[in-house]
Protein backbone atom coordinates (compact mmCIF):
# COMPACT_ATOMS: atom_id res chain seq x y z
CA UNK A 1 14.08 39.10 -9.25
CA UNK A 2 16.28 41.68 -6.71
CA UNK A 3 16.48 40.00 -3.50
CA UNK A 4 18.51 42.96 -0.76
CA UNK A 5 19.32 42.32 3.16
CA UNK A 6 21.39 43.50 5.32
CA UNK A 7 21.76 47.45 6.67
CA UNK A 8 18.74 49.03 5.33
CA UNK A 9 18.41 52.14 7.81
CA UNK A 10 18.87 54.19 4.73
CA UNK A 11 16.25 52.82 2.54
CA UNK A 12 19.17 51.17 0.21
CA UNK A 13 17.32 48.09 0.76
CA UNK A 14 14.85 48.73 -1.58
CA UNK A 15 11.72 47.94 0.93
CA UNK A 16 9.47 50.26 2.26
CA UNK A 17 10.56 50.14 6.37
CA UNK A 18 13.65 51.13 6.11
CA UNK A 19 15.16 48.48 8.58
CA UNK A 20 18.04 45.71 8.53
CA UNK A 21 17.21 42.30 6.85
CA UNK A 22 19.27 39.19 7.86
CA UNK A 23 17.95 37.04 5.07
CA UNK A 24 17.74 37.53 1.32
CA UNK A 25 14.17 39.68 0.74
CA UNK A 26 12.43 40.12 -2.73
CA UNK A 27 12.48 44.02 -3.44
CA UNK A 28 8.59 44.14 -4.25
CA UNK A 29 8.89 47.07 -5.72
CA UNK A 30 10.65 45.67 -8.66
CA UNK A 31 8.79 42.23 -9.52
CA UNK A 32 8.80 41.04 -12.81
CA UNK A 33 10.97 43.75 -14.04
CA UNK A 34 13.70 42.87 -16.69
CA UNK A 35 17.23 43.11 -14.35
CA UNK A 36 19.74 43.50 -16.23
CA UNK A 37 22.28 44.54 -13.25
CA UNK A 38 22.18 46.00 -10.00
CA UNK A 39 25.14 48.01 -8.31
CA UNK A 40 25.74 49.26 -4.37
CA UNK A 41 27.13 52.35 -2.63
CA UNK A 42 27.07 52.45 0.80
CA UNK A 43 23.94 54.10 1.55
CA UNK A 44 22.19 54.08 -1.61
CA UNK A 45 21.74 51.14 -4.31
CA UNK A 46 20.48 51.14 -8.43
CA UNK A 47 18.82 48.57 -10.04
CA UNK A 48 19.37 48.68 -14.11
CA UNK A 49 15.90 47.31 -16.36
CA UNK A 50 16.04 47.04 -19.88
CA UNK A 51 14.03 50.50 -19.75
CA UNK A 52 14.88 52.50 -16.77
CA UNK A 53 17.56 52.85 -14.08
CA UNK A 54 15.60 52.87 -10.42
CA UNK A 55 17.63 54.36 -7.51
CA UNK A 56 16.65 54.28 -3.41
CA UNK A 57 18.59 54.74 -0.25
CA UNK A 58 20.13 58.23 0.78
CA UNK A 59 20.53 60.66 -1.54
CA UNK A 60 22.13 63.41 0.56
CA UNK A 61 24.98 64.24 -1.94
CA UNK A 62 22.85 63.58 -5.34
CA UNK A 63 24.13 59.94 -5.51
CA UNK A 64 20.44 58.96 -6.33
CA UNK A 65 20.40 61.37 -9.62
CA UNK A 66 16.55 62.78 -8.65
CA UNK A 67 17.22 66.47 -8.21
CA UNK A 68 17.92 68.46 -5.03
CA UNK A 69 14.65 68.17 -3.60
CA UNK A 70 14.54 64.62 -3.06
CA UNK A 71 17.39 63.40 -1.00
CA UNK A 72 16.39 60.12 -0.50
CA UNK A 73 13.75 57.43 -1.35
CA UNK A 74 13.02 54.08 0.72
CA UNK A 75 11.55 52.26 -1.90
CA UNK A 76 13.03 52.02 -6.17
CA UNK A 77 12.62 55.22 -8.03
CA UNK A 78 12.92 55.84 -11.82
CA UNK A 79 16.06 58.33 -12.80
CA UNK A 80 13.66 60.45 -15.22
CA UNK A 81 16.04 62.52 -16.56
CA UNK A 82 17.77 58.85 -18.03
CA UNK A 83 15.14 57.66 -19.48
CA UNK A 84 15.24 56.84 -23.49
CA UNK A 85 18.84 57.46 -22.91
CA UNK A 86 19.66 53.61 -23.19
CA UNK A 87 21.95 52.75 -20.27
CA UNK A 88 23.32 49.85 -20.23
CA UNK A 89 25.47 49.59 -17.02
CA UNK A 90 25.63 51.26 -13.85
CA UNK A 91 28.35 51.28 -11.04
CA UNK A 92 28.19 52.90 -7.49
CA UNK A 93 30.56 54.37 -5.28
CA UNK A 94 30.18 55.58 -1.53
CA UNK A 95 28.33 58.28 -2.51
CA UNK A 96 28.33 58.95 -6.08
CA UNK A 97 26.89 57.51 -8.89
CA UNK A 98 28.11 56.49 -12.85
CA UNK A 99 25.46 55.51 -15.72
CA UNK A 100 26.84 54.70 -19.01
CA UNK A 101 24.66 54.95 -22.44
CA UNK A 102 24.48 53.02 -24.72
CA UNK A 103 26.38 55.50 -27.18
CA UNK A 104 29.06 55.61 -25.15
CA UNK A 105 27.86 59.12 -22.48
CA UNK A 106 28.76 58.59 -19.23
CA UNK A 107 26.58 60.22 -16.51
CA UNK A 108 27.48 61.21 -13.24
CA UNK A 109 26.04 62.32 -10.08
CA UNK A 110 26.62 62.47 -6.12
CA UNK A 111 29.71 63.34 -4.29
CA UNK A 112 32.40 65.74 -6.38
CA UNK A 113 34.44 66.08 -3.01
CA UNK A 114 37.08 64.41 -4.65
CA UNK A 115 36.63 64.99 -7.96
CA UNK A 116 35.09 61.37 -8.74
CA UNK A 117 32.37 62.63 -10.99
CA UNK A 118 35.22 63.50 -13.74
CA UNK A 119 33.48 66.83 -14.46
CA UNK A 120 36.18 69.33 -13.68
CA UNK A 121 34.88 70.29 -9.83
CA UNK A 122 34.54 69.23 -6.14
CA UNK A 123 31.23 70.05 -5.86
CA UNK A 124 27.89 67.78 -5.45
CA UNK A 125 25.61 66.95 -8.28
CA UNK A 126 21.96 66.20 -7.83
CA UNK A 127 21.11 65.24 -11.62
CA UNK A 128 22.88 63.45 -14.19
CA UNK A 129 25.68 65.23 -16.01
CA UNK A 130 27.58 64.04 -18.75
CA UNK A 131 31.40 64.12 -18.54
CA UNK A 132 32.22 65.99 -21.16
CA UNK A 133 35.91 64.79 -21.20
CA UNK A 134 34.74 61.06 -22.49
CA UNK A 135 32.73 62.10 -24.42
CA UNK A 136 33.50 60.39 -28.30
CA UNK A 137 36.07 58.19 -25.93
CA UNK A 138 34.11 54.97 -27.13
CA UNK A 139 33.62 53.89 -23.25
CA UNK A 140 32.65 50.70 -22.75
CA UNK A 141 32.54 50.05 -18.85
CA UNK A 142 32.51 51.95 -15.76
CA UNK A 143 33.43 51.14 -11.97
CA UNK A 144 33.36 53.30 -9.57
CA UNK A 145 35.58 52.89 -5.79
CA UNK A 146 34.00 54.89 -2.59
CA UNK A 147 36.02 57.99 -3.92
CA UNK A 148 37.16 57.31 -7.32
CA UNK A 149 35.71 56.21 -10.56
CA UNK A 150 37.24 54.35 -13.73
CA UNK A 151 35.99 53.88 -17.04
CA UNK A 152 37.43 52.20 -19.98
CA UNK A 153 37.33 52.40 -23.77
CA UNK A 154 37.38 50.28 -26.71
CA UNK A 155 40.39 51.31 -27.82
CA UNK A 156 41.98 50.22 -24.20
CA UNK A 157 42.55 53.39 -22.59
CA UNK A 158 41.51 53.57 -18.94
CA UNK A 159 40.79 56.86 -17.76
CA UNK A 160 40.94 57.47 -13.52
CA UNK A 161 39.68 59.92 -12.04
CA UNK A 162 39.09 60.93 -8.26
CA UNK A 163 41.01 60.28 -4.54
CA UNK A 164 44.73 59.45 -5.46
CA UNK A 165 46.55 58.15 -2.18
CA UNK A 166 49.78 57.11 -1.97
């Protein structure tokens, strides 16, 4: 069961008024689904089943993976374009987005601004793309910071990518 409170304005509380909770509130939208993790930005949220990866809040910069037509969603939408992909974690930044596979892909989407999404550009993207440069990396894990995302392999390496600051 997903339980969300808190800011909701967005719709990254799951419900269908987008409004703030101050008490734990069953997502209805996802009842009885198999959770098997759930991950925050700050304006948008994703909710990992054994099957499907369902996104809601703002999706202004593509953090919500559904195309650039549909820049937001108040209650849990399914990521088509991941489905049968097997993903088996997701992580969240401020406004981008990370969804590893089981064999190992990483997919990004959302903010590029500073280069988070590891795909070689600054620029916004509104459906998942694989980063190319883990690819055959053996990843293992993601994380993502509100401008900067990690991932690590089996091997050990950690790869960075993103907002450097001194």
């Amino acid at each position: 069961e997903v339980y969300s409170f808190g800011n909701g304005q967005d719709g990254q509380l799951g419900h269908p008024e987008p409004k703030n909770l101050l008490e734990p509130t069953p997502v209805q939208a996802l009842h009885g689904l198999p959770i098997l993790a759930v991950a925050c930005g700050a304006y948008h949220s994703c909710v990992l089943t054994e099957a499907e990866l369902f996104v809601f809040g703002n999706g202004e910069s593509g953090q919500l993976g559904l195309g650039p037509h549909e820049l937001g969603s108040e209650v849990p939408v399914s990521v088509k374009s991941l489905r049968g992909r097997s993903i088996t974690a997701v992580a969240c930044g401020e406004s981008h987005t990370l969804a590893l596979a089981k064999d190992g892909d990483v997919y990004a989407f959302g903010s590029g601004y500073y280069g988070q999404l590891g795909l070689g550009s600054d620029i916004d993207v509104f459906t998942p793309t694989v980063v190319s440069a883990l690819r055959g990396l053996g990843v293992i894990g993601v994380a993502c910071g509100a401008f900067h995302s990690v991932a690590w392999c089996s091997g050990g390496q950690l790869h960075c990518f993103g907002r450097c600051m001194d």
